[in-house]
Protein backbone atom coordinates (compact mmCIF):
# COMPACT_ATOMS: atom_id res chain seq x y z
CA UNK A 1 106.41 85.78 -11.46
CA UNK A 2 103.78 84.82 -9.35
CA UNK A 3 106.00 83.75 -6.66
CA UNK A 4 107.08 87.40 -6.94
CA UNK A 5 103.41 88.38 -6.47
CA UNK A 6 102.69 86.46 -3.32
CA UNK A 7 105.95 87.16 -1.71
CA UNK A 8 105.06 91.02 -2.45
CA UNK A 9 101.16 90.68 -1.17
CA UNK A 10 102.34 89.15 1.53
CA UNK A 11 105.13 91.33 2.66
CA UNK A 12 102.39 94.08 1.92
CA UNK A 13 99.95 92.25 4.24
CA UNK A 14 102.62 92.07 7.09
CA UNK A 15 103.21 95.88 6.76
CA UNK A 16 99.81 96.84 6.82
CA UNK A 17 99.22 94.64 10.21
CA UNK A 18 102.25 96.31 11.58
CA UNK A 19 100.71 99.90 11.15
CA UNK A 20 98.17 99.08 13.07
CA UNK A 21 101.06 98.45 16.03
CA UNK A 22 100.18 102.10 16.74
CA UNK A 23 102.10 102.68 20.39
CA UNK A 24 105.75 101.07 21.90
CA UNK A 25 103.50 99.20 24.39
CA UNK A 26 101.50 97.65 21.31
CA UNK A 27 104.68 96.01 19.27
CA UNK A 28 106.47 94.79 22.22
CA UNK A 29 103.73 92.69 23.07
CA UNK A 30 103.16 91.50 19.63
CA UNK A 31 106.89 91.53 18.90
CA UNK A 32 109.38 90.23 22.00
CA UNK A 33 108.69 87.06 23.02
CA UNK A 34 110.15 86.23 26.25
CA UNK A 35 111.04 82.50 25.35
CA UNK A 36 112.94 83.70 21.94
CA UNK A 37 116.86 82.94 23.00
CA UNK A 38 118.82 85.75 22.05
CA UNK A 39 120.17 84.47 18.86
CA UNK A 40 117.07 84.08 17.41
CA UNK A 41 115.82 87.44 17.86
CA UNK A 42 118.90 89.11 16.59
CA UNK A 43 118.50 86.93 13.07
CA UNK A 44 114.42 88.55 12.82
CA UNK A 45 115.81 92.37 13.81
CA UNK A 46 118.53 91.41 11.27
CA UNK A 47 116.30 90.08 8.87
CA UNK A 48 113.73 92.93 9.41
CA UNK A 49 115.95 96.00 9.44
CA UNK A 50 117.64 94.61 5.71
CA UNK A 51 113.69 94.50 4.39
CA UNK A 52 112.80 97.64 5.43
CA UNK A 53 116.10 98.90 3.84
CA UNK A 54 115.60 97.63 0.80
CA UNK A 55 112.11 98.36 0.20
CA UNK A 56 112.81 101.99 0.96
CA UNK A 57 115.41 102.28 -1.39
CA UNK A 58 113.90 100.27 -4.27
CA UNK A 59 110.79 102.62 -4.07
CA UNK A 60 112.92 106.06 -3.74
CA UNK A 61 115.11 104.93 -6.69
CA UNK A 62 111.76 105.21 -8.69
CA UNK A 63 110.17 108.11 -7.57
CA UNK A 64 112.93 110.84 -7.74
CA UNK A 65 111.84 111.97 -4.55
CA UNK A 66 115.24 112.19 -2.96
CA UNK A 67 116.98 114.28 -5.78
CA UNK A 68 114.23 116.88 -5.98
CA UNK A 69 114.42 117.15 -2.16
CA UNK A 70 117.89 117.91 -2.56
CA UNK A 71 117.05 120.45 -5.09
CA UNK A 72 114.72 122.69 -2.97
CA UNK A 73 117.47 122.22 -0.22
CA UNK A 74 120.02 123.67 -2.44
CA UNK A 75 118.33 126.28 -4.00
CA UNK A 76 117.35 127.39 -0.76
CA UNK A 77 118.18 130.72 1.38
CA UNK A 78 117.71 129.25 4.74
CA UNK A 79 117.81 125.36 5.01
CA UNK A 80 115.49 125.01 8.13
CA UNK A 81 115.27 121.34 9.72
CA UNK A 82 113.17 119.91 12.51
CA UNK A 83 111.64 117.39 14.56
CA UNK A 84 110.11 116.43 17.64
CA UNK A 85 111.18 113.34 20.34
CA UNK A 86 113.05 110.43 18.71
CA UNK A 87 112.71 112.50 15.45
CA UNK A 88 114.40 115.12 16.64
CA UNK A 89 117.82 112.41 16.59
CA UNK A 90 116.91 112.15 13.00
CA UNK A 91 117.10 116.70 12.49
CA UNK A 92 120.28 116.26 14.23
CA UNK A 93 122.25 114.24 12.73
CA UNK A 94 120.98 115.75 8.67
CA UNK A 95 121.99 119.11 9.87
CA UNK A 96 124.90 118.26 11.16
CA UNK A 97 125.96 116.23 7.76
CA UNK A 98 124.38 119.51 5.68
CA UNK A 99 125.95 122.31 7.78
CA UNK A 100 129.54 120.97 6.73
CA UNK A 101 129.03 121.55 3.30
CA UNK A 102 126.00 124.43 3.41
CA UNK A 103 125.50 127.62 4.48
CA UNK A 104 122.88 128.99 6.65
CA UNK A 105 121.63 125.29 8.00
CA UNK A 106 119.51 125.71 10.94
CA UNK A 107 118.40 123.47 13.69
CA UNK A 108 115.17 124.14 15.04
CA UNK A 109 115.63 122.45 18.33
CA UNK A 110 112.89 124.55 20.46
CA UNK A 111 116.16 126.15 22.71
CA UNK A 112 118.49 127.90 20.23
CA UNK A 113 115.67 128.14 17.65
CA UNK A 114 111.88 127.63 18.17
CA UNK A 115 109.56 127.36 15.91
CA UNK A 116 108.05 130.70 16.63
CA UNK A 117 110.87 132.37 15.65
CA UNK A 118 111.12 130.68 12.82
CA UNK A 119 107.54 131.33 11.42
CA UNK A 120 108.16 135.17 11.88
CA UNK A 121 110.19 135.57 9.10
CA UNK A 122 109.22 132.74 6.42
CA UNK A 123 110.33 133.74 2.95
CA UNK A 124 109.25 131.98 -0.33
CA UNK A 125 113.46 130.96 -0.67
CA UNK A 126 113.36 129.11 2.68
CA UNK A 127 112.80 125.28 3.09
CA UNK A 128 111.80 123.62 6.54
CA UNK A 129 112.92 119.73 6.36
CA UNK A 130 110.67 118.08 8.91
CA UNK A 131 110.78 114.55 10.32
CA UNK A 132 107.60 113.49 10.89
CA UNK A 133 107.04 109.58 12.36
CA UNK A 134 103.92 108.12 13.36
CA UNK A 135 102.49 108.47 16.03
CA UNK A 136 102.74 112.07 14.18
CA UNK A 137 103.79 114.86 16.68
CA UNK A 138 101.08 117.66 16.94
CA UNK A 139 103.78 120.19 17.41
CA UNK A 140 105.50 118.94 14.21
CA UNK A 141 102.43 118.97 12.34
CA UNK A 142 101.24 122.53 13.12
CA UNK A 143 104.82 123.51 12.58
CA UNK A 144 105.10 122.00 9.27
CA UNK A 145 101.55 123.43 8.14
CA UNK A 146 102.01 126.91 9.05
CA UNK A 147 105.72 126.76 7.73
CA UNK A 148 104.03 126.21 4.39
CA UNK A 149 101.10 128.44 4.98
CA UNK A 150 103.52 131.14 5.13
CA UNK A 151 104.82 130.44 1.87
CA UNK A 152 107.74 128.80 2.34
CA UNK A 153 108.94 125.17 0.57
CA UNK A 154 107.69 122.07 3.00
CA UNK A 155 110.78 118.66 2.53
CA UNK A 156 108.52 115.73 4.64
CA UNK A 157 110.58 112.46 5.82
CA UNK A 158 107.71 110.11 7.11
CA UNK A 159 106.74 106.58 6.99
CA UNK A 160 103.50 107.04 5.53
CA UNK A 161 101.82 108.82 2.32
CA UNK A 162 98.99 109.45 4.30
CA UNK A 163 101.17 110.66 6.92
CA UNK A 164 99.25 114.23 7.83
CA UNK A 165 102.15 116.11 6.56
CA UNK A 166 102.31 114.78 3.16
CA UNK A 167 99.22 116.25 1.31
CA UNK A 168 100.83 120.20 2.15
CA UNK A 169 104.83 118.87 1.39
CA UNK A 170 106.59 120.39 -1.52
CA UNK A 171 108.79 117.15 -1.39
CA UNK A 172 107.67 113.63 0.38
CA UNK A 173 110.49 111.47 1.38
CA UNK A 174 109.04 107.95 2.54
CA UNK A 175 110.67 105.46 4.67
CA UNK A 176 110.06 102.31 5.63
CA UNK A 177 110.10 101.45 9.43
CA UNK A 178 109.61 98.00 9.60
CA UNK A 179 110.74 96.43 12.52
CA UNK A 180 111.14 93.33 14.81
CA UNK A 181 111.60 95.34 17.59
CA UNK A 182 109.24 96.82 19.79
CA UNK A 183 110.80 100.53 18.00
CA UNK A 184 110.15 101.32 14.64
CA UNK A 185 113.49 101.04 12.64
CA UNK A 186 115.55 104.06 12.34
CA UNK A 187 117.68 102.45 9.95
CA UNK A 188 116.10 103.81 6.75
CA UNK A 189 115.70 106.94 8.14
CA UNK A 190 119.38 106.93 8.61
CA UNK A 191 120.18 106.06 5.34
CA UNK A 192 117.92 108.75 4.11
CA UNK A 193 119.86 111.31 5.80
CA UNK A 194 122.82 109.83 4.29
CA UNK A 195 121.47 109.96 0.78
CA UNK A 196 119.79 113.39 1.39
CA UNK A 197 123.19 115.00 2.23
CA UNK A 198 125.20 113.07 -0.29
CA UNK A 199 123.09 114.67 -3.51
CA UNK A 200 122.98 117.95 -1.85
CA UNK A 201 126.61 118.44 -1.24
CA UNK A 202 127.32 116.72 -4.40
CA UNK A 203 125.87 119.64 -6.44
CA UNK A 204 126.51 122.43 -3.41
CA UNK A 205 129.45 125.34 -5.21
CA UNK A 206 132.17 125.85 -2.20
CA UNK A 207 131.41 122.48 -0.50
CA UNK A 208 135.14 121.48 -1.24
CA UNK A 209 136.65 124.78 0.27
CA UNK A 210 134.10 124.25 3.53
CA UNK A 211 135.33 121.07 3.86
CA UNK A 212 138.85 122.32 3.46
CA UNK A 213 138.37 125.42 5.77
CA UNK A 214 136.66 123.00 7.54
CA UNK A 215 139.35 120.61 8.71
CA UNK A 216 142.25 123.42 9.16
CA UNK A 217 140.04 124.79 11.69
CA UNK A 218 139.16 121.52 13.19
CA UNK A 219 143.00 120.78 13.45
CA UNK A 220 143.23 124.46 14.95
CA UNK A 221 141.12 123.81 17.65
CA UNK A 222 142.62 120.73 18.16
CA UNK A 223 138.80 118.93 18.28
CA UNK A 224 140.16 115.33 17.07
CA UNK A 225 141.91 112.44 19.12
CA UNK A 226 145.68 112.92 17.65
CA UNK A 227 146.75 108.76 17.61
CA UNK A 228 147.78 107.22 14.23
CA UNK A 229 145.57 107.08 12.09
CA UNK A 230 143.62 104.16 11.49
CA UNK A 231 145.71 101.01 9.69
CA UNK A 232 148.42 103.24 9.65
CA UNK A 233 151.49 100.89 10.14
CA UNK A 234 153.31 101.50 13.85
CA UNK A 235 156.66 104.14 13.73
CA UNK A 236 159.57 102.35 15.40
């Protein structure tokens, strides 16, 4: 048990020194060493990436956070989901998981769909899912403040409770973004997408016809390589 202790004060200790990494520039020079041979550096990434994904998921099977996130998603009107520079990678790639299964899934990518438009017409049934990573986005942050201003439910993905997001958030989805690299892992952020969807679509009525619809269309427009199928045994 208290081997258990010190390993957790310690891995507790390392994460608070590495949130003081604040910038790329910071971490690479306390991270990369030139002299590390290739090999080595792989087994710390390795290493580090497996941490942060465990701690992440051993603290969000506790807190229910993910399944009531996935709640407010569903019961939504409009599913609304953003982010800004490497976050906006993360937006992507949920929306695109959600809109297979949802309806009315909406990238706010500041083209298509600003933000402006967006806070025009806020109703109590919508929900804005916002990625919000340190160093924090000021355009994210405003966003995400006067979504909820204006009445409508606030899903936060951040690495950080104190992130300044989380005190307004209806739901608060945190990650951990441990790394060995001079990045911040986007591993668990990944997997939170991944989980996120997963519940959602799990409980979402019609996600089977979608799906179905879904792949006669794809097959329609003729969108997928048509090879054999993967381990499918060669014809003749």
């Amino acid at each position: 048990m208290k081997a258990n202790k010190s390993l957790s004060a310690a891995t507790n200790e390392e994460d608070a020194h590495d949130r003081t990494l604040v910038s790329p520039g910071e971490r690479y020079g306390e991270r990369i060493r030139t002299n590390v041979s290739a090999e080595a550096l792989q087994a710390r990434v390795i290493e580090a990436e497996t941490r942060s994904l465990a701690q992440t998921f051993d603290e969000l099977s506790r807190t229910g956070d993910v399944p009531r996130a996935a709640a407010l998603i569903l019961g939504a009107r409009r599913r609304y989901i953003g982010g800004q520079g490497k976050a906006a990678a993360y937006a992507e790639l949920l929306g695109a998981d959600l809109s297979a299964t949802l309806s009315n899934v909406f990238l706010v990518d500041g083209r298509a769909l600003t933000p402006l438009t967006v806070l025009t017409d806020v109703r109590a049934s919508d929900v804005l899912v916002v990625f919000s990573m340190r160093r924090y986005r000021e355009d994210t942050v405003r966003f995400g403040e006067l979504f909820r201003e204006s009445g409508g439910q606030l899903v936060v993905i951040t690495d950080s409770a104190d992130a300044p997001l989380a005190a307004v958030a209806s739901a608060l989805i945190r990650v951990h973004t441990g790394s060995a690299s001079y990045a911040d892992s986007p591993t668990s952020v990944a997997a939170v997408c991944h989980l996120l969807s997963t519940l959602t679509t799990a409980s979402a009525k019609g996600a089977r016809r979608r799906l179905s619809v879904r792949d006669r269309f794809g097959r329609d427009l003729g969108l997928y390589h048509a090879g054999p199928a993967a381990g499918a045994e060669p014809r003749g």
